[in-house]
Protein backbone atom coordinates (compact mmCIF):
# COMPACT_ATOMS: atom_id res chain seq x y z
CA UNK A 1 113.81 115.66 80.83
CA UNK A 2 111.16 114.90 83.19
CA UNK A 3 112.84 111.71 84.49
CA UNK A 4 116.51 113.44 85.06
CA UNK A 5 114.25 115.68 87.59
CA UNK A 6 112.62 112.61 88.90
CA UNK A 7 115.90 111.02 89.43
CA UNK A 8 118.33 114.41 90.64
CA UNK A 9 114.47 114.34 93.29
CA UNK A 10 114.92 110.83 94.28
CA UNK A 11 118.59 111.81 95.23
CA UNK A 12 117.83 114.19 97.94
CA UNK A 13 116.29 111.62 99.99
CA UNK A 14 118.66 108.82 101.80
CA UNK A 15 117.19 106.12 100.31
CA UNK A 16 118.27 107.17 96.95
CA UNK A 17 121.56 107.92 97.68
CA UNK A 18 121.76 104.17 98.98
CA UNK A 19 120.15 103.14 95.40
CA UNK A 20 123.02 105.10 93.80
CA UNK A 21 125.63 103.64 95.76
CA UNK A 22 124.08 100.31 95.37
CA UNK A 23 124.05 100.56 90.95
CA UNK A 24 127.46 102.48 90.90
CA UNK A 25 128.81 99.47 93.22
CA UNK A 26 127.26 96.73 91.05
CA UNK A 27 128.06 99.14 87.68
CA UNK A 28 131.82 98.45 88.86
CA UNK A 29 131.94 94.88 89.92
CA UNK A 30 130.07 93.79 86.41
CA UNK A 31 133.05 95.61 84.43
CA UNK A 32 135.78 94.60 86.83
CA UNK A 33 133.98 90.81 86.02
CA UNK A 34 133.83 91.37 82.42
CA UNK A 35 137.76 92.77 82.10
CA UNK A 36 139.34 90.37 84.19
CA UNK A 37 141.68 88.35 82.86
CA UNK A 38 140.47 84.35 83.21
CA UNK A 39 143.57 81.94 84.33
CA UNK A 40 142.54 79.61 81.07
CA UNK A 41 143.11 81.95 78.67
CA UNK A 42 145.56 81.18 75.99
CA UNK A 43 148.66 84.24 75.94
């Protein structure tokens, strides 16, 4: 519990707003990586 307040804390400040834009941003790219479709894949 105590690091959910830590982290909703960190949030109020710019900086961590950045951070959480920054991980959502990579959070997408990695599973937009891992689900794309490679061209040498057999159909």
């Amino acid at each position: 519990m105590g690091a959910i307040l830590d982290l909703t804390e960190t949030l109020k400040e710019p900086s961590g707003i950045i951070g959480l834009a920054v991980i959502v941003a990579a959070g997408y790219f990695l599973v937009k990586w891992v689900f794309a479709e490679h061209p040498d894949d057999e159909k």
